[in-house]
Protein backbone atom coordinates (compact mmCIF):
# COMPACT_ATOMS: atom_id res chain seq x y z
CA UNK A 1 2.81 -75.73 3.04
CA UNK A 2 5.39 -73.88 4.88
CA UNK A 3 6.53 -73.41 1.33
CA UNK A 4 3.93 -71.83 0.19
CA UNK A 5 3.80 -69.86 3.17
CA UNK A 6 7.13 -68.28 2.67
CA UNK A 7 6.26 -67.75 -1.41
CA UNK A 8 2.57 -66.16 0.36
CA UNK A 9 4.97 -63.51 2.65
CA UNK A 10 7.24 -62.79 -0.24
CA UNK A 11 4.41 -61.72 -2.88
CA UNK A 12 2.44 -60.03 0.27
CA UNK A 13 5.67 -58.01 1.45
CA UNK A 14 6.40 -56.86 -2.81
CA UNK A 15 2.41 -55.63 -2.74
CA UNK A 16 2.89 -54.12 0.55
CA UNK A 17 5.80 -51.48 -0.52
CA UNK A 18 3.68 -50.64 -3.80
CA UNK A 19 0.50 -49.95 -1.14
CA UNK A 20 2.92 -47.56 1.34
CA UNK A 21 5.03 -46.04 -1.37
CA UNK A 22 1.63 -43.71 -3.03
CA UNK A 23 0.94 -43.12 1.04
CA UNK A 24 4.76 -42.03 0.86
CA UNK A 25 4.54 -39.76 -1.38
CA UNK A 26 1.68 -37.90 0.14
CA UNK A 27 2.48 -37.51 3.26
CA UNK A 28 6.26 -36.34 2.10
CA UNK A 29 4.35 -33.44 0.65
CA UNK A 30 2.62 -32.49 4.02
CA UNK A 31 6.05 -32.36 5.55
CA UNK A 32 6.97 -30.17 2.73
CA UNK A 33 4.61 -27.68 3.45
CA UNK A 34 5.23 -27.66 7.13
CA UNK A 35 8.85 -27.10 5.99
CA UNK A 36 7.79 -23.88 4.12
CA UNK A 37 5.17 -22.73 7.24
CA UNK A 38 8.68 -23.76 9.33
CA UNK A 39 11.08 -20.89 7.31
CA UNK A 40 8.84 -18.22 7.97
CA UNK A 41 8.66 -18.03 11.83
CA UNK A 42 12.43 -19.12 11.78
CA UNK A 43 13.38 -16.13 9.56
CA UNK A 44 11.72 -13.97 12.35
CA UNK A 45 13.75 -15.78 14.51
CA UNK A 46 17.19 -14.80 13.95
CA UNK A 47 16.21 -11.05 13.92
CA UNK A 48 15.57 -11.54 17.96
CA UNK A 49 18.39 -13.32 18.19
CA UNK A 50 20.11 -10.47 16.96
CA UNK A 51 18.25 -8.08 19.32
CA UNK A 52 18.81 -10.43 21.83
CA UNK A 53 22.76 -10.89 20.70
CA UNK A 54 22.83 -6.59 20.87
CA UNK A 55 21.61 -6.52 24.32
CA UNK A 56 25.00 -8.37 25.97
CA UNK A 57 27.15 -6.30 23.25
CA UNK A 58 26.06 -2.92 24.79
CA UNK A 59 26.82 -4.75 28.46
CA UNK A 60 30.18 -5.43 27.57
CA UNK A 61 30.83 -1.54 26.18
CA UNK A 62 29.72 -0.17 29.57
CA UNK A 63 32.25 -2.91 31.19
CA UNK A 64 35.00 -2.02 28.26
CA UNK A 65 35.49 1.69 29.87
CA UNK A 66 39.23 2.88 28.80
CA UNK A 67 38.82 6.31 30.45
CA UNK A 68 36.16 7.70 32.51
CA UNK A 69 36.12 11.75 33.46
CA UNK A 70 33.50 13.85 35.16
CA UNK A 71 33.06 17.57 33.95
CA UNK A 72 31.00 20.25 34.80
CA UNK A 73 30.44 22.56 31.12
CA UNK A 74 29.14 25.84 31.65
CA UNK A 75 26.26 26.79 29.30
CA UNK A 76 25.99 30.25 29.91
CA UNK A 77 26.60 31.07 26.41
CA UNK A 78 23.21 29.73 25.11
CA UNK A 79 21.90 32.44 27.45
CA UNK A 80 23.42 34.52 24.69
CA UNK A 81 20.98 33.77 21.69
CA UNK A 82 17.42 33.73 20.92
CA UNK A 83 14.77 32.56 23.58
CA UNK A 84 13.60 30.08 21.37
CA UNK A 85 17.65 28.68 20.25
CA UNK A 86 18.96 28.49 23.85
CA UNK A 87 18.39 24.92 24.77
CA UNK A 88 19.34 23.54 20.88
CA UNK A 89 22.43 25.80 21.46
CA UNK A 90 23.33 24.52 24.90
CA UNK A 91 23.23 20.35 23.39
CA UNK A 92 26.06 22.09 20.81
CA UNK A 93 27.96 23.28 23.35
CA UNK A 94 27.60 19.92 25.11
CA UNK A 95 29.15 17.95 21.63
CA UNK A 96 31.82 20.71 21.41
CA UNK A 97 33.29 20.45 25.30
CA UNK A 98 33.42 16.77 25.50
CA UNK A 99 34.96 16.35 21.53
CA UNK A 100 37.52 19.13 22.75
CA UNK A 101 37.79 17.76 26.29
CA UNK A 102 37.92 13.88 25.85
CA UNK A 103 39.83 13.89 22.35
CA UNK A 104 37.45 12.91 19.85
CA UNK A 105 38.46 12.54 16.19
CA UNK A 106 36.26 14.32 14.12
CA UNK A 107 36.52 13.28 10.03
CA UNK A 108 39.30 15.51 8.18
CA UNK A 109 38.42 14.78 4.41
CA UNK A 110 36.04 12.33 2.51
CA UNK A 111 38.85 9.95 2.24
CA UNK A 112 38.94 8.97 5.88
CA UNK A 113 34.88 8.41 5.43
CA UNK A 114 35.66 4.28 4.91
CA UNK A 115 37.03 4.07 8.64
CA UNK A 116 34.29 4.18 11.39
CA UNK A 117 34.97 7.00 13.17
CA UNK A 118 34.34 7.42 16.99
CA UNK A 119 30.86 8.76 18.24
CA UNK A 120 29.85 11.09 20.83
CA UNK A 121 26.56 9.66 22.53
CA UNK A 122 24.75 11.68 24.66
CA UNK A 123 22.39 10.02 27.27
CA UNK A 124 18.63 10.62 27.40
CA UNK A 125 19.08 12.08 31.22
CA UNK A 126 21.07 14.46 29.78
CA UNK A 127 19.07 15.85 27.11
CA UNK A 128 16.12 15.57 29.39
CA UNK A 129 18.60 17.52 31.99
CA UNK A 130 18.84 20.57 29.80
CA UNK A 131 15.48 20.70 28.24
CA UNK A 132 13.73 20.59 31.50
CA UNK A 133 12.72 23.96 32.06
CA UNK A 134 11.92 24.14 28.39
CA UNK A 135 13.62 25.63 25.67
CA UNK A 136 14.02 29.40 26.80
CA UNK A 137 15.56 28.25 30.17
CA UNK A 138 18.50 25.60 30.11
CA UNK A 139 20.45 25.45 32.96
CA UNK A 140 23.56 27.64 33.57
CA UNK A 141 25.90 24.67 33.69
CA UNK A 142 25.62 20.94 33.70
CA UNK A 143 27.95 18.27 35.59
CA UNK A 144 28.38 14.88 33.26
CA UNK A 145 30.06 11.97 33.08
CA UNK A 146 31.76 11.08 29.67
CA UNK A 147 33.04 7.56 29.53
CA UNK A 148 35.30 6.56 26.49
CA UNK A 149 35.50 3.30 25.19
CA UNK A 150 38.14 1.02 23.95
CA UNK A 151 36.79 1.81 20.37
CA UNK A 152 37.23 5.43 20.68
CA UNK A 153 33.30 6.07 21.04
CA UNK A 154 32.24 8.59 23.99
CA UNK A 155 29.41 7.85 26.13
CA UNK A 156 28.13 11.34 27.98
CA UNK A 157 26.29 10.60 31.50
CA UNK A 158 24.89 12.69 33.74
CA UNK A 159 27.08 12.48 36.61
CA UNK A 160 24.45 12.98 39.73
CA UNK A 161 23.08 9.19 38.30
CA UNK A 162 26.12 6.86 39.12
């Protein structure tokens, strides 16, 4: 008998494998799906990562400061043109004093266009500094803050917000 009992568990465990292996093969299509359902929320993934990977990057620019230099640019010459081209004119005069002042490349030719080039970035206070009073009546002059990086990129500030 105990013979027959080991013959019994032999053909029972070869029918048992032929009962799980169709069961197999269903549910390793389930996972397949939840594989697919899986790729689309981690594609959306990786682009907050990336937001989330930009955030420190713009932490460690402000901490990267080469040179740091507070000017005060007179704007009386947008008092000069149109009432209605004074406060665009006085944000050009802005770009012009700190990319004379602080040193900022500008591109020569079209050749030099493969390099990255530094940038002049002017804060929001700013801007909202000189189009306070609207756009007939920016301020006479303006005191800033320009911080330069070590990649050559200029950061304008306005210097009463330190």
């Amino acid at each position: 008998m105990v013979i027959e009992d080991k013959e019994e568990a032999q053909t029972v465990k070869e029918e048992e494998p032929t009962a799980l292996t169709e069961p197999e093969n269903v549910t390793e299509e389930v996972p397949v799906e939840a594989e697919v359902k899986e790729e689309t929320p981690a594609e959306e993934k990786p682009a907050e990562e990336v937001e989330e990977e930009a955030k420190p990057v713009k932490k460690k620019e402000e901490e990267e400061i080469v040179e740091e230099r507070t000017y005060t640019i007179p704007l009386s010459r947008a008092l000069v043109r149109p009432p209605k081209k004074r406060a665009p004119r006085a944000m050009q005069l802005i770009k012009a004093f700190i990319t004379k002042h602080m040193k900022l490349e500008m591109k020569v030719s079209e050749e030099e266009e493969e390099e990255e080039l530094p940038q002049l970035i002017i804060s929001k206070e700013v801007n909202e500094k000189v189009w306070d009073r609207g756009i007939e009546k920016p301020p006479r002059k303006i005191r800033v803050r320009a911080a330069k990086d070590k990649d050559g990129n200029v950061t304008v500030y306005l210097a009463e917000a330190q």
